[in-house]
C-alpha atoms as a PDB file:
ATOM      1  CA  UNK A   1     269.771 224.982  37.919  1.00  0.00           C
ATOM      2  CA  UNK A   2     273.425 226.200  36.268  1.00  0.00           C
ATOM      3  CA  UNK A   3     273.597 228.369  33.637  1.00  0.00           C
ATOM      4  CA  UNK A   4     276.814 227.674  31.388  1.00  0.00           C
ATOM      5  CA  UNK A   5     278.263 229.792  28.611  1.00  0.00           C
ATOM      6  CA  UNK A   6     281.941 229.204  28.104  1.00  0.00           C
ATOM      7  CA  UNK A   7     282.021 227.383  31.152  1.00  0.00           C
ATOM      8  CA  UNK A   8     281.387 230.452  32.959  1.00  0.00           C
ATOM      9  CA  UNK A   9     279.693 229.036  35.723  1.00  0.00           C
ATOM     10  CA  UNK A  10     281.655 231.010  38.635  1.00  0.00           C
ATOM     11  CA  UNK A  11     281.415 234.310  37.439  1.00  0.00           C
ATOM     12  CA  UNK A  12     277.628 234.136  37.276  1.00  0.00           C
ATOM     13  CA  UNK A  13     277.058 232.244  40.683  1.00  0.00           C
ATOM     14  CA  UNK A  14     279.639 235.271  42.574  1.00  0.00           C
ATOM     15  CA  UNK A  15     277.435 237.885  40.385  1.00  0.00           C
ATOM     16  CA  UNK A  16     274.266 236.754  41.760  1.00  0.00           C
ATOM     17  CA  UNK A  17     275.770 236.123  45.209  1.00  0.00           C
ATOM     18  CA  UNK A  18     277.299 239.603  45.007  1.00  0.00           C
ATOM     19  CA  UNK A  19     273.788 240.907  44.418  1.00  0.00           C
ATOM     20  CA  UNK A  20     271.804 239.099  46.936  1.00  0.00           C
ATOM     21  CA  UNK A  21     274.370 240.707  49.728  1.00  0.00           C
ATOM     22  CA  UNK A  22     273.534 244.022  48.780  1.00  0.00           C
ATOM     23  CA  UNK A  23     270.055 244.165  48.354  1.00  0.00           C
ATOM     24  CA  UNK A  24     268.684 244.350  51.685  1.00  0.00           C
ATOM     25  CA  UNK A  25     270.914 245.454  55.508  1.00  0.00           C
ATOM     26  CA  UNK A  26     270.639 242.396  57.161  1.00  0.00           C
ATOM     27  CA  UNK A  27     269.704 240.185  54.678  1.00  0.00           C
ATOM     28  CA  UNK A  28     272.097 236.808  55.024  1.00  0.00           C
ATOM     29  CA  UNK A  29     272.583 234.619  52.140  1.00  0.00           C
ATOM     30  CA  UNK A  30     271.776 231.250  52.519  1.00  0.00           C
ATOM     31  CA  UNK A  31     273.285 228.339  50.372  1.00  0.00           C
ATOM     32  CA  UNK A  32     276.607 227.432  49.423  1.00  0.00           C
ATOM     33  CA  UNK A  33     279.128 228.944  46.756  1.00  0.00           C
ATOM     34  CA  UNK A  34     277.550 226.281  44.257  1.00  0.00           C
ATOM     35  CA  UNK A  35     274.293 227.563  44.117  1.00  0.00           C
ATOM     36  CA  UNK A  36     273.667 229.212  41.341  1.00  0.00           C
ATOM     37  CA  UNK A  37     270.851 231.712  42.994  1.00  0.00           C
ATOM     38  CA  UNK A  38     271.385 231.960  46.579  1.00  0.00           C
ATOM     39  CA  UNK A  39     268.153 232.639  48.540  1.00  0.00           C
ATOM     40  CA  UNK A  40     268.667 236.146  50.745  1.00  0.00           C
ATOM     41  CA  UNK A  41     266.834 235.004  53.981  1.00  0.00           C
ATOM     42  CA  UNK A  42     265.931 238.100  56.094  1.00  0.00           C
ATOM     43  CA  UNK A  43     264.564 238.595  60.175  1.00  0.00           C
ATOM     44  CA  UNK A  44     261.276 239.103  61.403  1.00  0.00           C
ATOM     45  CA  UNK A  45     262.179 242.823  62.244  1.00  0.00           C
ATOM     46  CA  UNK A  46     263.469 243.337  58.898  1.00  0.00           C
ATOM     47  CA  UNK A  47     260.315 242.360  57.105  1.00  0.00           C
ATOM     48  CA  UNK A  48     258.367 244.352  59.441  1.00  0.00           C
ATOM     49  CA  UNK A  49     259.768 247.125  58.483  1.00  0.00           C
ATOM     50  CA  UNK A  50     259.991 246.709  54.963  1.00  0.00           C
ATOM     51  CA  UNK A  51     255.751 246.136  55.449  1.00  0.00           C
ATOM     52  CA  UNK A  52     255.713 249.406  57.287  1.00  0.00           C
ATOM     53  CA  UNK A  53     257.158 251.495  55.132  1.00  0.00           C
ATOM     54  CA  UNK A  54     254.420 250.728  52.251  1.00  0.00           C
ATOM     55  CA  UNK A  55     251.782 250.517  54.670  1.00  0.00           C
ATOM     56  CA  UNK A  56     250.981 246.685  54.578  1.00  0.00           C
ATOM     57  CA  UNK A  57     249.939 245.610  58.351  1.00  0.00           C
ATOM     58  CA  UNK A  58     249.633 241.990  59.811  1.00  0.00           C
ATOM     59  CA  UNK A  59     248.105 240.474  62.398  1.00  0.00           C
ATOM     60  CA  UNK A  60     248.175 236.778  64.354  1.00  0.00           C
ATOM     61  CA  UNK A  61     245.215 234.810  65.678  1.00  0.00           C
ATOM     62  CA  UNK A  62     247.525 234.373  68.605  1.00  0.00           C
ATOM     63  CA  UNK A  63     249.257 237.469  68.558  1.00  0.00           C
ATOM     64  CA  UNK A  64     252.391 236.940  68.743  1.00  0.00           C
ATOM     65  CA  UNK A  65     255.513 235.694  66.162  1.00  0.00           C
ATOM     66  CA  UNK A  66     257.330 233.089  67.375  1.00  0.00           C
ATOM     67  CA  UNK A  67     258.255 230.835  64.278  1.00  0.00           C
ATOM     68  CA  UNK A  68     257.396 227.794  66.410  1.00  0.00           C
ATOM     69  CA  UNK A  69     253.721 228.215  67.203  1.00  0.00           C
ATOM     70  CA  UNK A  70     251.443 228.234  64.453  1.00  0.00           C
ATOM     71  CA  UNK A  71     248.834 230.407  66.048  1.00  0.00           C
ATOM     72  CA  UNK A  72     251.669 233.276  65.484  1.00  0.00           C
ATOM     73  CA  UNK A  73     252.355 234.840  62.691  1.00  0.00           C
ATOM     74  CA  UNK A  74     256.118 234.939  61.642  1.00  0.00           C
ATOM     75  CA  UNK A  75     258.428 236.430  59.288  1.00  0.00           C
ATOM     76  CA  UNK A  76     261.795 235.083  60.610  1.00  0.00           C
ATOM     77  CA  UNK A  77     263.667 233.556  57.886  1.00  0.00           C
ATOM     78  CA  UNK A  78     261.293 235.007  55.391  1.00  0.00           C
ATOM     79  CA  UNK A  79     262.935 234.893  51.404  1.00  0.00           C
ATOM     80  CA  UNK A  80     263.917 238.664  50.257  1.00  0.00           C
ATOM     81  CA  UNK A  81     262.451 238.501  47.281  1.00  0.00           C
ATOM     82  CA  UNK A  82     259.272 237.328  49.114  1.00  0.00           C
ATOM     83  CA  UNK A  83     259.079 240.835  51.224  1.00  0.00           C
ATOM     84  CA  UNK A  84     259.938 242.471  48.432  1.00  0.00           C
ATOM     85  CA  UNK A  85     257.023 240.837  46.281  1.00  0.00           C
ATOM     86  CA  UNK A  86     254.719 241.943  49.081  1.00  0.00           C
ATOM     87  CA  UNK A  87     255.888 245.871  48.695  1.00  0.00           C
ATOM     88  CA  UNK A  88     255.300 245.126  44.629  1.00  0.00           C
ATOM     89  CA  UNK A  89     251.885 244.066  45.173  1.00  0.00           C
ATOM     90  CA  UNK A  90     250.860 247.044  47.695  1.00  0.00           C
ATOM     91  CA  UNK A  91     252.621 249.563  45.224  1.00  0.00           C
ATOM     92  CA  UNK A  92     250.724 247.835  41.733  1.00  0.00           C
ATOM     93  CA  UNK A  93     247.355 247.399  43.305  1.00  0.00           C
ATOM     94  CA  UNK A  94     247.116 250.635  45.812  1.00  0.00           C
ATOM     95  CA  UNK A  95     244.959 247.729  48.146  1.00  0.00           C
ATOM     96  CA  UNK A  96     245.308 247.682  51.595  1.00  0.00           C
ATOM     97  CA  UNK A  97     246.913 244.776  52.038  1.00  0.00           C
ATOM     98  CA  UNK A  98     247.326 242.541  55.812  1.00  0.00           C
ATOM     99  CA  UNK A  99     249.696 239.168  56.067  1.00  0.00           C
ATOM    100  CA  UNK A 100     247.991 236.995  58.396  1.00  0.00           C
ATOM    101  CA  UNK A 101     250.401 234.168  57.512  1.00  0.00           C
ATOM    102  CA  UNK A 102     254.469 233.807  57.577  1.00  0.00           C
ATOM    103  CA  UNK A 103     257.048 231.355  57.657  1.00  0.00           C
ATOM    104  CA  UNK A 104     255.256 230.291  60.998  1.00  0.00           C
ATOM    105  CA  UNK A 105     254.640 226.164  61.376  1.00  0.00           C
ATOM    106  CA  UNK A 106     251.452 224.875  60.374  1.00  0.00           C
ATOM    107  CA  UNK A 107     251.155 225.538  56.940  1.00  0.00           C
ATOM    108  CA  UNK A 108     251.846 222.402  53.971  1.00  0.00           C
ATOM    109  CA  UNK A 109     255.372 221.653  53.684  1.00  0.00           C
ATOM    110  CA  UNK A 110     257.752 221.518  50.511  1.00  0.00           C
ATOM    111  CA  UNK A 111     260.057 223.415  48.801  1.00  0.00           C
ATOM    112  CA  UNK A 112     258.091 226.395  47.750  1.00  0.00           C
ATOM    113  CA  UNK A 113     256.512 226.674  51.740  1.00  0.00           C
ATOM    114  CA  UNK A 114     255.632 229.213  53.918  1.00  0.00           C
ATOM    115  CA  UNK A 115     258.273 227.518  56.397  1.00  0.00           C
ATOM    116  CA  UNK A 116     260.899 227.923  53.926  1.00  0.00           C
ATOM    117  CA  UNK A 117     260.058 231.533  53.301  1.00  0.00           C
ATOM    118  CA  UNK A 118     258.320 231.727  49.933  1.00  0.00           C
ATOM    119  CA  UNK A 119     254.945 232.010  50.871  1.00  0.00           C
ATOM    120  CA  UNK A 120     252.642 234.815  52.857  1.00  0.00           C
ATOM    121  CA  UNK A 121     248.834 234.761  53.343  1.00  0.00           C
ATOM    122  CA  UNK A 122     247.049 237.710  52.503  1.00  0.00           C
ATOM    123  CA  UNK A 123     243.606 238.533  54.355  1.00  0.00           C
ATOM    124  CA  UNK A 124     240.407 238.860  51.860  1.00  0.00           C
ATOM    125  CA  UNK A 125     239.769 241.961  50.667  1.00  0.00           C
ATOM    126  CA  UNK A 126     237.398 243.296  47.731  1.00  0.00           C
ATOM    127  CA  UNK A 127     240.175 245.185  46.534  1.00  0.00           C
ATOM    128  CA  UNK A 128     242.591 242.965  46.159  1.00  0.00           C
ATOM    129  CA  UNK A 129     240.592 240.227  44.815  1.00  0.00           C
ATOM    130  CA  UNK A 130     239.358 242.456  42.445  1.00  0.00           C
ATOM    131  CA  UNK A 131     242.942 243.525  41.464  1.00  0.00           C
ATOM    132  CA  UNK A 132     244.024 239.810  41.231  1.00  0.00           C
ATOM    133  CA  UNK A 133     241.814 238.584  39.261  1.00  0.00           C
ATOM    134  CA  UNK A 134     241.436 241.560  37.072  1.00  0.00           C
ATOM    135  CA  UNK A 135     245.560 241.465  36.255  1.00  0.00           C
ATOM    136  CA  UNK A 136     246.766 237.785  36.577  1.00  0.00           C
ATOM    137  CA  UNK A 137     245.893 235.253  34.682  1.00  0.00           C
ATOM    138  CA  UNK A 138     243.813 232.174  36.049  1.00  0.00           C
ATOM    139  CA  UNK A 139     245.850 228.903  35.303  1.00  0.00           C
ATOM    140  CA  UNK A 140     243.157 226.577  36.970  1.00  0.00           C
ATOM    141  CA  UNK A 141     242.999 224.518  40.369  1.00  0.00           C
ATOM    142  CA  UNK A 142     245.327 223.542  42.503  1.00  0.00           C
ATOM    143  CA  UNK A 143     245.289 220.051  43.343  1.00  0.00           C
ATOM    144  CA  UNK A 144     243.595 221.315  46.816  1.00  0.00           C
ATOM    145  CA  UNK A 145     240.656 223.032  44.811  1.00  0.00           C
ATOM    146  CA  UNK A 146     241.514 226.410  45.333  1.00  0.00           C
ATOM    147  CA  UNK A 147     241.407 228.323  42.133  1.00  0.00           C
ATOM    148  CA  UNK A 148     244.913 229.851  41.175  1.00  0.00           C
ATOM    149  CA  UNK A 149     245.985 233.152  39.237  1.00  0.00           C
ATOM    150  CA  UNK A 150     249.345 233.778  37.892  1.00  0.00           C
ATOM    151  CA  UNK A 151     251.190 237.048  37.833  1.00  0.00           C
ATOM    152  CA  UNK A 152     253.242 238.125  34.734  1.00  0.00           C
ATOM    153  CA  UNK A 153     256.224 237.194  36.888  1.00  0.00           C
ATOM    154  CA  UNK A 154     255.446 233.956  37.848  1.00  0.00           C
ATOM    155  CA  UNK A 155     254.237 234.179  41.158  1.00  0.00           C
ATOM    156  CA  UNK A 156     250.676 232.395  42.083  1.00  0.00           C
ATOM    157  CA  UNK A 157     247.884 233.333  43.884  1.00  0.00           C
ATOM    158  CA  UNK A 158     245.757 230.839  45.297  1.00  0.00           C
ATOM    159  CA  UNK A 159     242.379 231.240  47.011  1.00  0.00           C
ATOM    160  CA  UNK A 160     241.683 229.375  49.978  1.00  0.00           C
ATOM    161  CA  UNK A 161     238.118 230.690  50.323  1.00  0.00           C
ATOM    162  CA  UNK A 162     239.226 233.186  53.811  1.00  0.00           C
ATOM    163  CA  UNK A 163     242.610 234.918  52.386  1.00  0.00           C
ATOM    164  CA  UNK A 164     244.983 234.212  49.561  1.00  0.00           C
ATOM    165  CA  UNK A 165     248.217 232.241  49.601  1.00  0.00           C
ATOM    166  CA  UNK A 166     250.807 233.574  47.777  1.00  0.00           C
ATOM    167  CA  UNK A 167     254.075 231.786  46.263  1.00  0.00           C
ATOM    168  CA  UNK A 168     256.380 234.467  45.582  1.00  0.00           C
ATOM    169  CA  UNK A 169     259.168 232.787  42.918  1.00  0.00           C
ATOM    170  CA  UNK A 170     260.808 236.490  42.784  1.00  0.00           C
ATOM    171  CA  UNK A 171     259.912 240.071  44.063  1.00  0.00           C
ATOM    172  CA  UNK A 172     257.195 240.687  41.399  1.00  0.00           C
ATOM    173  CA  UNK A 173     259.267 243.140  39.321  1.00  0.00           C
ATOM    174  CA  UNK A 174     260.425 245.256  41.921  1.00  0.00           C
END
C-alpha cells in the first residue's frame, strides 16, 4: 500500500522506517526501503520480557521455544506491534493473560500467520472471554467456524473452542 500526496512517497516511507527503529532495543526492521510500513520483527528474549514486565506468562506443551518444533512455543521473529498488542490487551482488560502459541510451526500459513509474527494464542480464561466479548464487536465466523470479535483497532479474536487466536494488525492503541 503507498500513500501519495505531492508525490511524497519517500518522506513518508523514511518517517515510518525512522519510527519502527526506535520503538523497541533490538527490534530489526524487516523489508526494503520501498515498503511503505516496514514490519519491526523482534527476538524471543525481547518479547519475553516485554510479557514480563505486564505480567502476561506463557507456557509450551513441550516446553521449550525453538521456532522449529511445533510442540514449543516461540516468539522469535515475533511482529512489534504484535508484543505490543499483547501488553494493550493485559493493560485494557486487567485479565491474566498466558500465550500458549507463537510464531512456532504448526499453525495455518499466510500472510497474517503466527509464523510470520502476527498472531499469538491466548489460553481460555473467564476473564478474558468475558472482556472480549463484552468490548469487541462480533463480525461472524471464520471460514473455520470459530466465531470472531473485532477490536476498535482492527485486530480479531477468534475462538477456537480451547484458547483464542489473535491477529494483531497493530499494537491495539498502545
Amino acid at each position: 500500500m503507498k500513500f501519495r500526496r505531492n508525490g511524497k512517497v519517500s518522506a513518508v516511507r523514511s518517517a515510518v522506517t525512522a519510527l519502527a527503529l526506535v520503538v523497541a532495543p533490538g527490534a530489526a526492521v524487516v523489508g526494503t526501503s520501498t515498503d511503505a510500513f516496514a514490519v519491526s520483527k523482534i527476538s524471543h528474549a525481547t518479547a519475553i520480557g516485554m510479557f514480563s514486565n505486564v505480567g502476561i506468562t506463557w507456557s509450551s506443551s513441550g516446553g521449550c521455544s525453538n521456532r522449529n518444533v511445533s510442540t514449543c512455543t516461540s516468539f522469535d521473529q515475533l511482529n512489534l506491534p504484535t508484543a505490543q498488542g499483547a501488553q494493550t490487551l493485559k493493560r485494557s482488560s486487567g485479565c491474566a493473560l498466558n500465550i500458549t502459541g507463537g510464531t512456532e510451526t504448526g499453525h495455518a500459513s499466510g500472510t497474517y500467520s503466527h509464523w510470520n509474527g502476527y498472531k499469538l494464542d491466548f489460553g481460555k480464561a473467564t476473564c478474558l472471554t468475558s472482556y472480549i466479548k463484552n468490548n469487541f464487536g462480533y463480525i461472524g465466523l471464520r471460514g473455520d467456524g470459530a466465531p470472531q470479535y473485532q477490536s476498535g483497532s482492527g485486530n480479531i479474536y477468534a475462538d477456537e473452542g480451547n484458547h483464542w487466536d489473535v491477529l494483531y494488525y497493530n499494537c491495539g492503541g498502545c
